[in-house]
N, C-alpha and C. Protein backbone atom coordinates (compact mmCIF):
# COMPACT_ATOMS: atom_id res chain seq x y z
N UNK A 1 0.85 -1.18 0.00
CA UNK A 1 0.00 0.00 0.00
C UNK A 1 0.89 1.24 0.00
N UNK A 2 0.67 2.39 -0.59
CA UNK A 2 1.29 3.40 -1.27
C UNK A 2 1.21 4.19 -0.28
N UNK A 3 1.64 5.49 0.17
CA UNK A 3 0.84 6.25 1.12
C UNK A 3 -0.57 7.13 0.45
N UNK A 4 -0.67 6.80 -1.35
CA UNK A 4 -1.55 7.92 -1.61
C UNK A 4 -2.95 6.80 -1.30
N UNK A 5 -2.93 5.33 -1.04
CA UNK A 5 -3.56 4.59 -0.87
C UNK A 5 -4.79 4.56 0.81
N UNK A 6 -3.31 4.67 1.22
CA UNK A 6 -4.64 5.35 2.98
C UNK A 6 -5.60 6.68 2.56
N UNK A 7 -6.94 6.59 2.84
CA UNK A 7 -7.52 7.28 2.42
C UNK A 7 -9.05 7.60 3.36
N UNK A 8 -9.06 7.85 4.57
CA UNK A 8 -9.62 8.18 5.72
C UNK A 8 -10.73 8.85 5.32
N UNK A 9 -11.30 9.08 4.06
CA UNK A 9 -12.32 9.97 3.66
C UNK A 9 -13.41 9.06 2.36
N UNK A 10 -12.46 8.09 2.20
CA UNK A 10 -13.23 7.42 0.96
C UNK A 10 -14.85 7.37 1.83
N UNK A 11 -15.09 7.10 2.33
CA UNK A 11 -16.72 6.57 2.93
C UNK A 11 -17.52 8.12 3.00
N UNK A 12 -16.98 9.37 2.39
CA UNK A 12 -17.90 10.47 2.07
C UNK A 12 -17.78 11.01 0.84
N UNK A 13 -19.27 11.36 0.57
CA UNK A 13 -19.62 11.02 -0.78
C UNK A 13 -18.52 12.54 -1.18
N UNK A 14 -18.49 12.69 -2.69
CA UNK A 14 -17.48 13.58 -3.11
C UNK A 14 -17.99 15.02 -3.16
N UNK A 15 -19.22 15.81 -2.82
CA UNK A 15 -19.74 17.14 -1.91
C UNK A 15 -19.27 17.16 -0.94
N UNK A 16 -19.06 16.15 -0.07
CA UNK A 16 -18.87 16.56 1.62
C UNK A 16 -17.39 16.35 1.13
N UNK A 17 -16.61 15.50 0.74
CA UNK A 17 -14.89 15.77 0.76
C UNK A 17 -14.62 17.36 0.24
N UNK A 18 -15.34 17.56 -0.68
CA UNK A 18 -15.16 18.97 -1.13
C UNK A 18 -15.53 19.81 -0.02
N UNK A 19 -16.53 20.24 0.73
CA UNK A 19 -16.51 20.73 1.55
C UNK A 19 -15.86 20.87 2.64
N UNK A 20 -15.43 19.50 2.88
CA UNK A 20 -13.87 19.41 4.22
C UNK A 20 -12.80 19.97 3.16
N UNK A 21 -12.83 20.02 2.70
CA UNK A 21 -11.06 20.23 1.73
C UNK A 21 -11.28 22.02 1.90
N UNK A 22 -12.36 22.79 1.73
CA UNK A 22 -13.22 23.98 1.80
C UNK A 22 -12.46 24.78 3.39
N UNK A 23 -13.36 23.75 3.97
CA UNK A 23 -12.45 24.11 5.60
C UNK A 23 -10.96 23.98 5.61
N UNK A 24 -10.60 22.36 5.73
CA UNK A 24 -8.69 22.42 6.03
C UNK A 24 -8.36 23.36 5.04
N UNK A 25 -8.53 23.93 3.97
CA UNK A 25 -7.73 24.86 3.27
C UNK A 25 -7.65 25.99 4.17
N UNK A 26 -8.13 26.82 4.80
CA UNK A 26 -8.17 27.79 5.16
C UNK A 26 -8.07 27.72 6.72
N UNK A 27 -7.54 26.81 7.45
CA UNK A 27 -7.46 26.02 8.77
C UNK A 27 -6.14 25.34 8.29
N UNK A 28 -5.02 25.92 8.15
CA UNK A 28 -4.01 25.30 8.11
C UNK A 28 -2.73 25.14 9.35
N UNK A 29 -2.73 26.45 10.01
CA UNK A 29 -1.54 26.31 10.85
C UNK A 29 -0.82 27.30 10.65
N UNK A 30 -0.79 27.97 9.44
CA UNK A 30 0.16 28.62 8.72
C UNK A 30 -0.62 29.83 8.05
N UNK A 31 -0.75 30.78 7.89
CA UNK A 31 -1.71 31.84 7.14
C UNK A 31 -0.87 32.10 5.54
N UNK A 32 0.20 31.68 5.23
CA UNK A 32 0.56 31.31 4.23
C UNK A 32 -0.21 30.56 3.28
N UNK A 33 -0.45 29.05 4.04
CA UNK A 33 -0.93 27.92 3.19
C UNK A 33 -2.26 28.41 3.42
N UNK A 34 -2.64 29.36 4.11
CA UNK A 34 -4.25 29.06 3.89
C UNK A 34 -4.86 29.80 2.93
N UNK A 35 -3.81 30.97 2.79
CA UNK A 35 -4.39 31.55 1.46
C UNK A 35 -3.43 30.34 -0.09
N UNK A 36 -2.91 30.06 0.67
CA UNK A 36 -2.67 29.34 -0.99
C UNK A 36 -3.67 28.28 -1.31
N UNK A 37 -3.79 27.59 -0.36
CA UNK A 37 -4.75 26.27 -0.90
C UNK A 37 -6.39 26.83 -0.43
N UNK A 38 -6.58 28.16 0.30
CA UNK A 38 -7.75 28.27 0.21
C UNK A 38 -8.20 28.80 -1.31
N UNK A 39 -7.67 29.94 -1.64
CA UNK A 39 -7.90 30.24 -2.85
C UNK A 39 -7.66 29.76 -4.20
N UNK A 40 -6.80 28.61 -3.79
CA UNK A 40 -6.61 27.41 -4.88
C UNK A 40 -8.39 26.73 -5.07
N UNK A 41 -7.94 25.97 -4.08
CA UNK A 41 -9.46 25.13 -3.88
C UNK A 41 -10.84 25.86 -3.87
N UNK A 42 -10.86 27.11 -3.45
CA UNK A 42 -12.24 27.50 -4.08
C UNK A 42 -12.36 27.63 -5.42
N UNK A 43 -10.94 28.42 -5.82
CA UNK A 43 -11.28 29.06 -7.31
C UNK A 43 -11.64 27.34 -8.85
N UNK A 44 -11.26 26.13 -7.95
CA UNK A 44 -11.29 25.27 -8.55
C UNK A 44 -12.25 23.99 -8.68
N UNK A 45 -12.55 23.94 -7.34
CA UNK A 45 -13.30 23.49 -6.53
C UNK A 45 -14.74 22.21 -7.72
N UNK A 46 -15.06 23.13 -7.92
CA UNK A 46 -16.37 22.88 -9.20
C UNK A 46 -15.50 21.52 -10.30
N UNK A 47 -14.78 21.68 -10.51
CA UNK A 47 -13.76 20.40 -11.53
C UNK A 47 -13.02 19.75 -10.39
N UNK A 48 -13.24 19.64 -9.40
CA UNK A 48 -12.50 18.75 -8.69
C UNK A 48 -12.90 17.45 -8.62
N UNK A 49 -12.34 16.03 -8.89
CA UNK A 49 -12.75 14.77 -9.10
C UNK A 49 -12.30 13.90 -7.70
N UNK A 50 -12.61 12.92 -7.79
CA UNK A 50 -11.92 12.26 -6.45
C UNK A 50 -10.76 12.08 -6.09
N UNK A 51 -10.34 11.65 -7.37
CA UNK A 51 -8.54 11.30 -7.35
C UNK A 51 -7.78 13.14 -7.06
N UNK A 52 -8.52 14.34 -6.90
CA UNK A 52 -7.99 16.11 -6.98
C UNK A 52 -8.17 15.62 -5.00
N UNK A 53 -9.28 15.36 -4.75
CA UNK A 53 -10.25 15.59 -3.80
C UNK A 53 -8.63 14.49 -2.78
N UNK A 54 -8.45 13.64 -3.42
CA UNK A 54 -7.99 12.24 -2.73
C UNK A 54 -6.02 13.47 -2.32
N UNK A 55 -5.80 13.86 -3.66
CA UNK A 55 -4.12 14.36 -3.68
C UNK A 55 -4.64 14.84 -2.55
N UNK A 56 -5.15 16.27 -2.36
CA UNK A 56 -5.29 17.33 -1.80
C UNK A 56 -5.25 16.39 -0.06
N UNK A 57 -6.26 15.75 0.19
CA UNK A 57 -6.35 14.78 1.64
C UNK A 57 -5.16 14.56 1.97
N UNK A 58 -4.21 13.95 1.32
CA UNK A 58 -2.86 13.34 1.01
C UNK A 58 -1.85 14.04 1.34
N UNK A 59 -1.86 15.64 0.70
CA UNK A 59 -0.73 16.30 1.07
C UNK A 59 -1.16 17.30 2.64
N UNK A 60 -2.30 17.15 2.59
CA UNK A 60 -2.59 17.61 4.21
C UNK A 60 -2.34 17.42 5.56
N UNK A 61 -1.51 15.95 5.50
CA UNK A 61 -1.12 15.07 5.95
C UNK A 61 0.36 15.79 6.28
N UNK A 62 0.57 16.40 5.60
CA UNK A 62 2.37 16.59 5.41
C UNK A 62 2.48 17.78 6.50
N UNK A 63 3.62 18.25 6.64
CA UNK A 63 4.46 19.55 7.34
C UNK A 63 4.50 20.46 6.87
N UNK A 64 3.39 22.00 7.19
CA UNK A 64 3.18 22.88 6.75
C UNK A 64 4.23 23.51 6.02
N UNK A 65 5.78 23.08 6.88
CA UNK A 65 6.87 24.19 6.45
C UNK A 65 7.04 23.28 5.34
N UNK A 66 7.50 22.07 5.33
CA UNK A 66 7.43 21.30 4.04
C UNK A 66 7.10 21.48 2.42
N UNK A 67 5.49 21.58 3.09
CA UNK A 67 4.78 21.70 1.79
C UNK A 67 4.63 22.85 1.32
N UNK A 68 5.06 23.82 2.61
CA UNK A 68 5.74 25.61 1.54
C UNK A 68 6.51 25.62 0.61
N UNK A 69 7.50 24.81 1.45
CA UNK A 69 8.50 24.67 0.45
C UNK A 69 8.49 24.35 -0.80
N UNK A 70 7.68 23.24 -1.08
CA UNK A 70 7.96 22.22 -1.90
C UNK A 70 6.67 23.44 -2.97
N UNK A 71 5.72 24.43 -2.79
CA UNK A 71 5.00 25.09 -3.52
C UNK A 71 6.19 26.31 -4.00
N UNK A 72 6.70 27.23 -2.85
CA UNK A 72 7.23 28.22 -3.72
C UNK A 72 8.75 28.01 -3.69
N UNK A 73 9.60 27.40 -3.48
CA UNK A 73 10.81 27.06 -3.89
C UNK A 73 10.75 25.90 -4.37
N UNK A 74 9.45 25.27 -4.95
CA UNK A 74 10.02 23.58 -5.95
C UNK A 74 11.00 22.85 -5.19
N UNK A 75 11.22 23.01 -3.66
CA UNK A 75 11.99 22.27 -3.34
C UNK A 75 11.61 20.26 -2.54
N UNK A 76 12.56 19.33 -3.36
CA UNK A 76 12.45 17.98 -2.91
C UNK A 76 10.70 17.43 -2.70
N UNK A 77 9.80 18.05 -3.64
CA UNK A 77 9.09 17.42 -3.85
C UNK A 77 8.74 16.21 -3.75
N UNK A 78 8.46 15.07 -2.52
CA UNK A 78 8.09 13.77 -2.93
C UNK A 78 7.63 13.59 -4.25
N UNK A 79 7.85 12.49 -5.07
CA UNK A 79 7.55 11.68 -6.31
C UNK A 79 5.63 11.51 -6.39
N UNK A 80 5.28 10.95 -4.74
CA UNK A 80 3.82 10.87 -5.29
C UNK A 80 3.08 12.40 -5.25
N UNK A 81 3.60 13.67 -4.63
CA UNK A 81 2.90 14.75 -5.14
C UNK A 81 4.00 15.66 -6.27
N UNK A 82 4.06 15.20 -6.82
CA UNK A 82 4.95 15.54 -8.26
C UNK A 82 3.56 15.44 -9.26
N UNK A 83 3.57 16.48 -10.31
CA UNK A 83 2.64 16.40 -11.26
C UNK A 83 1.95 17.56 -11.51
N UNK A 84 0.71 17.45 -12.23
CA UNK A 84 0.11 18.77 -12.55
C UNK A 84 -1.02 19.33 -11.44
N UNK A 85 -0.81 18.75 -10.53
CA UNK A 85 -1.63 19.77 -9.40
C UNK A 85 -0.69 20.65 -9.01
N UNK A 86 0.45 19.76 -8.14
CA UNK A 86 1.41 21.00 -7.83
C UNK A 86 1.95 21.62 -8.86
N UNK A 87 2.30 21.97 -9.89
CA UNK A 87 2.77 22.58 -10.82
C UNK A 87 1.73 23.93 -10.95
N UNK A 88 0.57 23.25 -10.59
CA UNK A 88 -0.53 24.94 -10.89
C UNK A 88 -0.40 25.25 -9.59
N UNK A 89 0.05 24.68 -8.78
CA UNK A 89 -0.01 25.46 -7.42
C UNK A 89 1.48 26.03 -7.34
N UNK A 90 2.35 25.86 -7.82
CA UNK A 90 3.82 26.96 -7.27
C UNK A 90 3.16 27.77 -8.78
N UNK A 91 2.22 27.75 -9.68
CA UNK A 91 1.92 28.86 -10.73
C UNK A 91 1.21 29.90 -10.63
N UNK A 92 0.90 29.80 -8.88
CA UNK A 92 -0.26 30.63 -8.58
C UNK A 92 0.57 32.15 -8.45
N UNK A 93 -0.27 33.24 -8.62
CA UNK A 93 0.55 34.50 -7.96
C UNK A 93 0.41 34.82 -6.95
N UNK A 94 0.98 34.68 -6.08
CA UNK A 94 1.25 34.64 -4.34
C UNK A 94 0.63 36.44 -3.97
N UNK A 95 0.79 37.22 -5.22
CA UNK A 95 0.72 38.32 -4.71
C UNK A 95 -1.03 38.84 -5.01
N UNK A 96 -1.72 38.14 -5.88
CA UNK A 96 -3.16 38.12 -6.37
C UNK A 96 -4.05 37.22 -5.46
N UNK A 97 -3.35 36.48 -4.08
CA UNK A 97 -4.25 36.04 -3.30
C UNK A 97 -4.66 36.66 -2.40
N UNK A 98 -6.16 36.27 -2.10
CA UNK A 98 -6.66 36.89 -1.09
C UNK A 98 -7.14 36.35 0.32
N UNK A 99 -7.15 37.15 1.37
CA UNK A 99 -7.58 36.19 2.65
C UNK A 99 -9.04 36.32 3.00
N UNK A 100 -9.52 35.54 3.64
CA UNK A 100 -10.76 35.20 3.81
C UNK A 100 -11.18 35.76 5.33
């Protein structure tokens, strides 16, 4: 089993994961990440599928300072969040977000 395989949310239907993903975005720890993945995840929210719904659960999991990193310095990215989510997320303009 993979780690993107544990998945503590599969048993809610894919409205309510969207809606928790709604909250932890903006409930992060960090007022950094909360405007990044809050205003990520709303502005996207509507096209989000299970396997978007599933990454997002996945990297929530991780170390706020971590997963700064790994958004605006591209730095040591784990392999399983490598790809085109994070790629639109270090594409965001850090300076066009807004707080909630």
């Amino acid at each position: 089993m993979t780690d993107l395989d544990y998945n503590p949310h599969k048993e809610l239907d894919l409205e309510n994961r969207k809606r928790r993903l709604v909250f932890r975005a903006w409930h992060r720890g960090i007022k950094e990440l909360d405007l990044i993945f809050g205003n990520f995840i709303e502005a996207n929210l509507d096209q989000f599928t299970d396997a978007d719904c599933h990454w997002f659960e996945s990297i929530f999991e991780e170390q706020d300072q971590e997963i700064l990193d790994w958004i605006t310095k591209d730095e040591n990215v784990p392999e399983k969040f490598q790809g085109e989510m994070m790629s639109r997320l270090q594409k965001l303009d850090f300076m066009k977000l807004r707080a909630r």
